[in-house]
PDB file of N, CA and C in Angstrom:
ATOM      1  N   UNK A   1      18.156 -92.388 117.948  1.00  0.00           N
ATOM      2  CA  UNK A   1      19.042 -93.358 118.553  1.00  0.00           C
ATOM      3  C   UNK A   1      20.237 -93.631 117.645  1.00  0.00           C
ATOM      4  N   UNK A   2      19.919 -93.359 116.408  1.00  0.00           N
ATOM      5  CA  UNK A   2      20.838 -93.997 115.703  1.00  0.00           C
ATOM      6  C   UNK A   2      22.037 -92.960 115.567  1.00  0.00           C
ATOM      7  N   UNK A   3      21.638 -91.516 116.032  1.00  0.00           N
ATOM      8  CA  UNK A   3      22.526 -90.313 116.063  1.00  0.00           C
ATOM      9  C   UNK A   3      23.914 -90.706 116.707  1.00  0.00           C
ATOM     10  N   UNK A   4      23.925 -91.690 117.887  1.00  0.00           N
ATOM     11  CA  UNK A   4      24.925 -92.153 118.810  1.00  0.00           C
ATOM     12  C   UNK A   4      25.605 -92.037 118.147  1.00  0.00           C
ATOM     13  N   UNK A   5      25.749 -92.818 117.150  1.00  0.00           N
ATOM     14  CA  UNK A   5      27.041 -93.452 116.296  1.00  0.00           C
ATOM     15  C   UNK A   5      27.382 -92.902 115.164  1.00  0.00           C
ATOM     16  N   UNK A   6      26.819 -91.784 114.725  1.00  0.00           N
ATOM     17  CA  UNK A   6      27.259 -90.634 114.291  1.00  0.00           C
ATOM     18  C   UNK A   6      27.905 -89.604 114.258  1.00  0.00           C
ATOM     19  N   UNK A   7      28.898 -89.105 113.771  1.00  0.00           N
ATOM     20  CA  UNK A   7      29.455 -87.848 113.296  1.00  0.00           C
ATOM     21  C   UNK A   7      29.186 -87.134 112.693  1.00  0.00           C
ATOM     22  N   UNK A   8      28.932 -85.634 112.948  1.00  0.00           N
ATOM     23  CA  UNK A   8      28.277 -84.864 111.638  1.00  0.00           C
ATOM     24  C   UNK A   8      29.138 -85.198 110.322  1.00  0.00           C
ATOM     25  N   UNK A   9      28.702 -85.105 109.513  1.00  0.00           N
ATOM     26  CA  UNK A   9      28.803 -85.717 108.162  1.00  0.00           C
ATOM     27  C   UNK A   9      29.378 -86.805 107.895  1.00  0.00           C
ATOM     28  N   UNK A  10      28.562 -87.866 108.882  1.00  0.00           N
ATOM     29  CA  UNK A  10      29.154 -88.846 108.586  1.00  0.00           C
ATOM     30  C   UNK A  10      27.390 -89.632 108.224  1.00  0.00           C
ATOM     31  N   UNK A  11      28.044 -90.846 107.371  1.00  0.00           N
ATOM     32  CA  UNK A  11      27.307 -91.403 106.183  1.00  0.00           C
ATOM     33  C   UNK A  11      26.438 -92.802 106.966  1.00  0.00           C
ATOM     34  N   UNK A  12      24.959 -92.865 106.290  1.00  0.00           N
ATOM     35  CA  UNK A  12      24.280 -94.262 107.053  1.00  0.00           C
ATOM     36  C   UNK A  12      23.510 -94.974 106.077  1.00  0.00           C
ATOM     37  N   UNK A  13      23.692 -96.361 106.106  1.00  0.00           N
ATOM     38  CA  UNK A  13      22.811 -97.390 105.288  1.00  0.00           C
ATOM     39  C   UNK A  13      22.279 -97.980 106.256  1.00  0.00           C
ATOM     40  N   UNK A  14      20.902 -98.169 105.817  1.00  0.00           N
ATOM     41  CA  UNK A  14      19.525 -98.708 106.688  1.00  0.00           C
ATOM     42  C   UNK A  14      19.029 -99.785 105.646  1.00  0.00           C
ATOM     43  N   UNK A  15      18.950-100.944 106.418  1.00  0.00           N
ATOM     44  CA  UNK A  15      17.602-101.806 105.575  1.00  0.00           C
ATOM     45  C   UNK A  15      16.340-101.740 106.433  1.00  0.00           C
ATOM     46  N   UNK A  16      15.511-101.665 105.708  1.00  0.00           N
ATOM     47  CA  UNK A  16      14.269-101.529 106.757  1.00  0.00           C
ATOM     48  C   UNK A  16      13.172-102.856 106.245  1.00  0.00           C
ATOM     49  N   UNK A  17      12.866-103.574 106.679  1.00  0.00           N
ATOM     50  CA  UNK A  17      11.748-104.725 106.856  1.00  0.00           C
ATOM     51  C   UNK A  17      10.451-104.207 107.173  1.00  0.00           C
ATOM     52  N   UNK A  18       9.506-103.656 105.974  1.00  0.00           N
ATOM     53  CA  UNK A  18       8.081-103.702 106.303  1.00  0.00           C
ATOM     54  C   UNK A  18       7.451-104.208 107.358  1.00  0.00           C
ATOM     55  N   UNK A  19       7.507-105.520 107.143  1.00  0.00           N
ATOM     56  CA  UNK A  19       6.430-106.410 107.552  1.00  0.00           C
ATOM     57  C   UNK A  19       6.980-106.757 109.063  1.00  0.00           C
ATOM     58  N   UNK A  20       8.179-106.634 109.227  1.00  0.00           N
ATOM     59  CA  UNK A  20       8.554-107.165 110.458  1.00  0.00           C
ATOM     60  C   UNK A  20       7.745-105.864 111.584  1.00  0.00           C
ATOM     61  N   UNK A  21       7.514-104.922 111.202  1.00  0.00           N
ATOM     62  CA  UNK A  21       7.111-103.640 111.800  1.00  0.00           C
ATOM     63  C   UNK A  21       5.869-103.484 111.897  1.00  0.00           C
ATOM     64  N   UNK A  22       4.862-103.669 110.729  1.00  0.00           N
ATOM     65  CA  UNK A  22       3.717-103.536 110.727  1.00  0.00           C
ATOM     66  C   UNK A  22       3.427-104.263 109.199  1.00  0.00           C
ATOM     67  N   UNK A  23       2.801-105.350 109.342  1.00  0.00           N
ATOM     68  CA  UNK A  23       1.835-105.889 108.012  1.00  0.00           C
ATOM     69  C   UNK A  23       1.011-105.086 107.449  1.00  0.00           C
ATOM     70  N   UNK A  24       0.021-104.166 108.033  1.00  0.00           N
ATOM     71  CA  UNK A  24      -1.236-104.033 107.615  1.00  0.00           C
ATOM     72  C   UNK A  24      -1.018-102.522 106.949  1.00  0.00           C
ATOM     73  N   UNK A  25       0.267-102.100 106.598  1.00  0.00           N
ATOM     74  CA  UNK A  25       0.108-101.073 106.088  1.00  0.00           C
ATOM     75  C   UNK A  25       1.062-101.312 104.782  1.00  0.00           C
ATOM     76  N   UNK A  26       1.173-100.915 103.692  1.00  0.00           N
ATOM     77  CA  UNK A  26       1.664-101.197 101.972  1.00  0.00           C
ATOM     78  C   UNK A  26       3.000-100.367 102.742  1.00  0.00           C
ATOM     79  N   UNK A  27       4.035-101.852 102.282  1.00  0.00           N
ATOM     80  CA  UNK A  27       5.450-101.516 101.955  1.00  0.00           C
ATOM     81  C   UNK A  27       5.812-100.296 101.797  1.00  0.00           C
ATOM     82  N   UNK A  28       5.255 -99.877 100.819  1.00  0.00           N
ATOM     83  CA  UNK A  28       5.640 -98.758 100.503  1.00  0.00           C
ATOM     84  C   UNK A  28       5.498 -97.141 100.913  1.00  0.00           C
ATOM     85  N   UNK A  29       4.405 -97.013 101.539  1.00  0.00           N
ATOM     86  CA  UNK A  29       3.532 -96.053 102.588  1.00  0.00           C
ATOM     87  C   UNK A  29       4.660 -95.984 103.693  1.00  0.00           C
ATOM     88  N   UNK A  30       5.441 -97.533 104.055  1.00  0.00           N
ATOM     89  CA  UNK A  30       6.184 -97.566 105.510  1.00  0.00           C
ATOM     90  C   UNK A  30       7.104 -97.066 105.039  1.00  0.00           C
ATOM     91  N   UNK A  31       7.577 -97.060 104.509  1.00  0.00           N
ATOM     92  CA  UNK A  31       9.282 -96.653 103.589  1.00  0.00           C
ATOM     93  C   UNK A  31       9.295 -95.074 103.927  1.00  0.00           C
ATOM     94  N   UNK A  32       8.006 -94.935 103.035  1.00  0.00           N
ATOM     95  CA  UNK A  32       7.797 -93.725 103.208  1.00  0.00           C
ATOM     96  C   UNK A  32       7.889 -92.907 104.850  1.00  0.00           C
ATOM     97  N   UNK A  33       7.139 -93.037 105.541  1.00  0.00           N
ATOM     98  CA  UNK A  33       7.182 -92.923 107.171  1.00  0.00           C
ATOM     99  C   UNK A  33       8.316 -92.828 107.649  1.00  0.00           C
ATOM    100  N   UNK A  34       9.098 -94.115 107.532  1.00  0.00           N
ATOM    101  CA  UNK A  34      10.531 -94.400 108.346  1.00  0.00           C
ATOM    102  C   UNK A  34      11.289 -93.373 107.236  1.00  0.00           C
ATOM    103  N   UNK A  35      11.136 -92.954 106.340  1.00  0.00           N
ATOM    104  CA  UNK A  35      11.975 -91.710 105.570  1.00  0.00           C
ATOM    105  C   UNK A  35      11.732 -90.429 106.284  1.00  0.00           C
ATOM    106  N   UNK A  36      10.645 -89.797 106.514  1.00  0.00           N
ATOM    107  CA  UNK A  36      10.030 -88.850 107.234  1.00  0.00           C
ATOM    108  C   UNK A  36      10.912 -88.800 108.326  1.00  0.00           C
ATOM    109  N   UNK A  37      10.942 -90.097 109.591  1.00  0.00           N
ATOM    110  CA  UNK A  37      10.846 -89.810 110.575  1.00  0.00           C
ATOM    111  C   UNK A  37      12.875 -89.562 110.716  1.00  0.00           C
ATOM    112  N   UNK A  38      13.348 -90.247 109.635  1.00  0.00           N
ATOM    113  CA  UNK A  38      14.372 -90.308 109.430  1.00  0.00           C
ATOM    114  C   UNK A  38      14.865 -88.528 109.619  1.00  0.00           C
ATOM    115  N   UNK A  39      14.229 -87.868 108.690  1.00  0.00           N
ATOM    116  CA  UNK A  39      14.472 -86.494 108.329  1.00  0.00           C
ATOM    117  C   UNK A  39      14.327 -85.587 109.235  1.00  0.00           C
ATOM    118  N   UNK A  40      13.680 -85.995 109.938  1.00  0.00           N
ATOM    119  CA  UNK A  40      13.131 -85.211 110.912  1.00  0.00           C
ATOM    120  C   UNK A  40      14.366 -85.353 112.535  1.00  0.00           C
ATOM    121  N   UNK A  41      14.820 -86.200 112.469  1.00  0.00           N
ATOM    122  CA  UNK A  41      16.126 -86.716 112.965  1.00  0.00           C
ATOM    123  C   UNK A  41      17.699 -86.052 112.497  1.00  0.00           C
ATOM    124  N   UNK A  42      17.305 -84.745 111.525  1.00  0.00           N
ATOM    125  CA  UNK A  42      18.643 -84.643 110.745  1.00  0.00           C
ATOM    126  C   UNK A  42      19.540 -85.139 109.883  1.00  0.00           C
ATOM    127  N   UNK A  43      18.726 -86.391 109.374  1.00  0.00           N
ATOM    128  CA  UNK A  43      19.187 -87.234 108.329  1.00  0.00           C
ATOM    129  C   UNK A  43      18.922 -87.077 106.952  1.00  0.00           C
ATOM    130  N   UNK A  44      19.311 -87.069 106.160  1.00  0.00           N
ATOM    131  CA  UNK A  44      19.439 -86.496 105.080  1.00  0.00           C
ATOM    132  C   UNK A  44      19.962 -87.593 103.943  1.00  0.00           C
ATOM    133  N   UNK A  45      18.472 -88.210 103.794  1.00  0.00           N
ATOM    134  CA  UNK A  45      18.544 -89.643 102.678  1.00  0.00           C
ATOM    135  C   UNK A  45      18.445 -88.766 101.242  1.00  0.00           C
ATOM    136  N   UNK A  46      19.777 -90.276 100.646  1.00  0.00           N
ATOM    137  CA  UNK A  46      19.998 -89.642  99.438  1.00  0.00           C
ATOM    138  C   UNK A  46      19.833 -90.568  98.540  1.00  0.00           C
ATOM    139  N   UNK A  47      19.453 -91.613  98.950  1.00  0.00           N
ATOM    140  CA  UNK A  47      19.035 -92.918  97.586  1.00  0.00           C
ATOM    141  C   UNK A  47      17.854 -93.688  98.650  1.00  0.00           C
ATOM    142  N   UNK A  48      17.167 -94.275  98.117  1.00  0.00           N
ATOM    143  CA  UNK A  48      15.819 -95.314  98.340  1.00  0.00           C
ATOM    144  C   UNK A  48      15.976 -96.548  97.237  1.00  0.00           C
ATOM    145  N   UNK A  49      16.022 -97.788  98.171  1.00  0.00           N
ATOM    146  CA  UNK A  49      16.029 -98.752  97.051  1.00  0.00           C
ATOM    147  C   UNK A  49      15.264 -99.755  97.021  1.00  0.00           C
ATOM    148  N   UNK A  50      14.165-100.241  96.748  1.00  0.00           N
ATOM    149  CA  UNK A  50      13.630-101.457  97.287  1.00  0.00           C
ATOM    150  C   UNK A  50      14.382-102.851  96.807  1.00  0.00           C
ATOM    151  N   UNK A  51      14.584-103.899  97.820  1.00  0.00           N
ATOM    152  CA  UNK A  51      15.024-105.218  97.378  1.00  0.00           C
ATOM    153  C   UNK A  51      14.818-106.325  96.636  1.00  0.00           C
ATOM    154  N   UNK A  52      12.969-105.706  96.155  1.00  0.00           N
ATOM    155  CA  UNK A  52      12.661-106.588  95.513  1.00  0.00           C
ATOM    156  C   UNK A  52      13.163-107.046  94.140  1.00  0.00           C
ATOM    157  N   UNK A  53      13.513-108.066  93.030  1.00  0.00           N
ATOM    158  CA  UNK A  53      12.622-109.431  93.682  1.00  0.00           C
ATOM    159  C   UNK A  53      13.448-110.272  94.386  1.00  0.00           C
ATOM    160  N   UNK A  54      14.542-109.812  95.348  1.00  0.00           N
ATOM    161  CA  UNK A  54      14.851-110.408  95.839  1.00  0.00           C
ATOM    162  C   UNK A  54      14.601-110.957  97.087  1.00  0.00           C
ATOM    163  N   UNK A  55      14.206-109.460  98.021  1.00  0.00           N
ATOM    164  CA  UNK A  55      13.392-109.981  99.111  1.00  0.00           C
ATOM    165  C   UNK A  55      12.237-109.022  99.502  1.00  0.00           C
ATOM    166  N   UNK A  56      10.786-109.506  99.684  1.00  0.00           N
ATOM    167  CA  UNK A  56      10.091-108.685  99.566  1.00  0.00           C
ATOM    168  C   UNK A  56       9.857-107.810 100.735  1.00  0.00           C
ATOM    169  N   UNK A  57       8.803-106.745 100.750  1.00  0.00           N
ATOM    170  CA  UNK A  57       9.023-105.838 101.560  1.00  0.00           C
ATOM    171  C   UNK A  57      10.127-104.889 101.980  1.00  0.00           C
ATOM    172  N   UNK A  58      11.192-105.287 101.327  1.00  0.00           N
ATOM    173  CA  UNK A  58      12.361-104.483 102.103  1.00  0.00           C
ATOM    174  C   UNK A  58      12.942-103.149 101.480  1.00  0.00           C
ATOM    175  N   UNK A  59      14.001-102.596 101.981  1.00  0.00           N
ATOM    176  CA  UNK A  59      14.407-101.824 101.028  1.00  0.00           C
ATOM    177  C   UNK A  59      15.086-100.860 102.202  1.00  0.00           C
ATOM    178  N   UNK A  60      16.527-100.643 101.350  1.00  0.00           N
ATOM    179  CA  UNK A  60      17.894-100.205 101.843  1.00  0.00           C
ATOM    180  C   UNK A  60      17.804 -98.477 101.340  1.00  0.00           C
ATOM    181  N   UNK A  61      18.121 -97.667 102.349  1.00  0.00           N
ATOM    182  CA  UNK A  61      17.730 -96.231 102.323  1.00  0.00           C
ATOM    183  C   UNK A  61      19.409 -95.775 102.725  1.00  0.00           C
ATOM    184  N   UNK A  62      20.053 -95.117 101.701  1.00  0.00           N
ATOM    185  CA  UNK A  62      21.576 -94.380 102.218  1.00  0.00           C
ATOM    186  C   UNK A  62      21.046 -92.787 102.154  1.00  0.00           C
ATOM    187  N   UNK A  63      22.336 -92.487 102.622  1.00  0.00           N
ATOM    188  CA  UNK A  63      22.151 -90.321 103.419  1.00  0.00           C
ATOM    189  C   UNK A  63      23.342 -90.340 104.054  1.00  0.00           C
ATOM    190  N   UNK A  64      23.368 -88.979 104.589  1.00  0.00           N
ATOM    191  CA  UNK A  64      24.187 -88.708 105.322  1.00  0.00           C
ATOM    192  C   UNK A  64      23.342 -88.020 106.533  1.00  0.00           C
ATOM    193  N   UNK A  65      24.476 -87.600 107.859  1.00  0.00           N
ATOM    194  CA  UNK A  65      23.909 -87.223 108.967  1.00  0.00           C
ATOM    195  C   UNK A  65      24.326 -85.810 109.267  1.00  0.00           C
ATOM    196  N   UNK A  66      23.522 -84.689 109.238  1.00  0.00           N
ATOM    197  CA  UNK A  66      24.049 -83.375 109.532  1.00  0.00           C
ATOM    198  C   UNK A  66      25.075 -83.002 108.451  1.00  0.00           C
ATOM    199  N   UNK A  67      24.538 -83.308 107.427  1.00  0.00           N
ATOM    200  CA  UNK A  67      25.738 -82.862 106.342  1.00  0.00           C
ATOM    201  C   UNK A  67      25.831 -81.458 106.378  1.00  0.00           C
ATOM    202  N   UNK A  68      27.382 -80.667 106.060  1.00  0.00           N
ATOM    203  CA  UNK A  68      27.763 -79.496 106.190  1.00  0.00           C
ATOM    204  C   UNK A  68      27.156 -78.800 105.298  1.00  0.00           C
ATOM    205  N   UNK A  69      26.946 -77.775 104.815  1.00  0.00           N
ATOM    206  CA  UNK A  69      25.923 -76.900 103.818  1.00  0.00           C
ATOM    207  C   UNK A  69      27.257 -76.677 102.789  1.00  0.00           C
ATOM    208  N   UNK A  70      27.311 -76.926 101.701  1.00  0.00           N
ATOM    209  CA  UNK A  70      28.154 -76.776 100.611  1.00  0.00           C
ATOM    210  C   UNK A  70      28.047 -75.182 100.782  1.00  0.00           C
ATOM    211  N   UNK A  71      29.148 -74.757 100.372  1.00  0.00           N
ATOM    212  CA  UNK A  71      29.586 -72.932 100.188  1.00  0.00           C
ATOM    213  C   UNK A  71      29.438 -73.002  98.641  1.00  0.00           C
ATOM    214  N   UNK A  72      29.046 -71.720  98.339  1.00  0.00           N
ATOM    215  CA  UNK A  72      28.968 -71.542  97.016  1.00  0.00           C
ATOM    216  C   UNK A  72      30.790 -70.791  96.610  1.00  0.00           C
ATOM    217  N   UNK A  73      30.893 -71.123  95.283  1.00  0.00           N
ATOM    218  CA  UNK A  73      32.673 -70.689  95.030  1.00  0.00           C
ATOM    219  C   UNK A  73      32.088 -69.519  93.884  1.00  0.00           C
ATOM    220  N   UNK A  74      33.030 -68.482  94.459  1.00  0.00           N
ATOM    221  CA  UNK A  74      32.573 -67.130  93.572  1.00  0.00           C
ATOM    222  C   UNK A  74      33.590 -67.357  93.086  1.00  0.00           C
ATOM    223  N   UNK A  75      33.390 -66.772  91.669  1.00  0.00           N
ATOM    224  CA  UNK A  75      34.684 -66.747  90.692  1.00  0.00           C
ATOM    225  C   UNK A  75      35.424 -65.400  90.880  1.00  0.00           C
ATOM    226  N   UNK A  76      36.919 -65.487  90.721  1.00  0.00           N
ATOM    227  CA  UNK A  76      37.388 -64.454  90.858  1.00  0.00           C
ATOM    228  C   UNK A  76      37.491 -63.557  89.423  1.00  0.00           C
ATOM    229  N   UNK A  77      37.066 -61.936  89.401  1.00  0.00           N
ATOM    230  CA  UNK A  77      37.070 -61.184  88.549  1.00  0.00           C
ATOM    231  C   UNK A  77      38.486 -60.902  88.400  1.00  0.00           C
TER     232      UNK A  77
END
């Protein structure tokens, strides 16, 4: 869903709320998941941060979307 508003290589910050989603599973296990399912979407996370101690459970995930495949630069002989 979140592809809508996307452009290939264009860039996304997510906060994601544990607990608002599911309590009964460790913060961190979910992070994990919503990263997965992220990837699997063509997203391509490039930092993981948790918020704590500021706010618990949470934690802000940046990437990009369909990023272009870098070319390798041959040197000229």
């Amino acid at each position: 869903m979140l592809s809508y508003f996307l452009k290939n290589g264009g860039h996304f910050v997510i906060s994601i709320n544990a607990n608002c989603i599911d309590s009964t599973v460790p913060a961190e296990a979910f992070f994990a998941q919503e990263v997965k399912k992220l990837q699997a979407e063509q997203f391509k996370p490039s930092e993981q941060v948790t918020l704590e101690p500021f706010e618990r459970d949470h934690a802000c995930v940046v990437g990009g979307y369909r990023m272009p495949k870098k070319q390798k630069v041959v040197p000229e002989s």
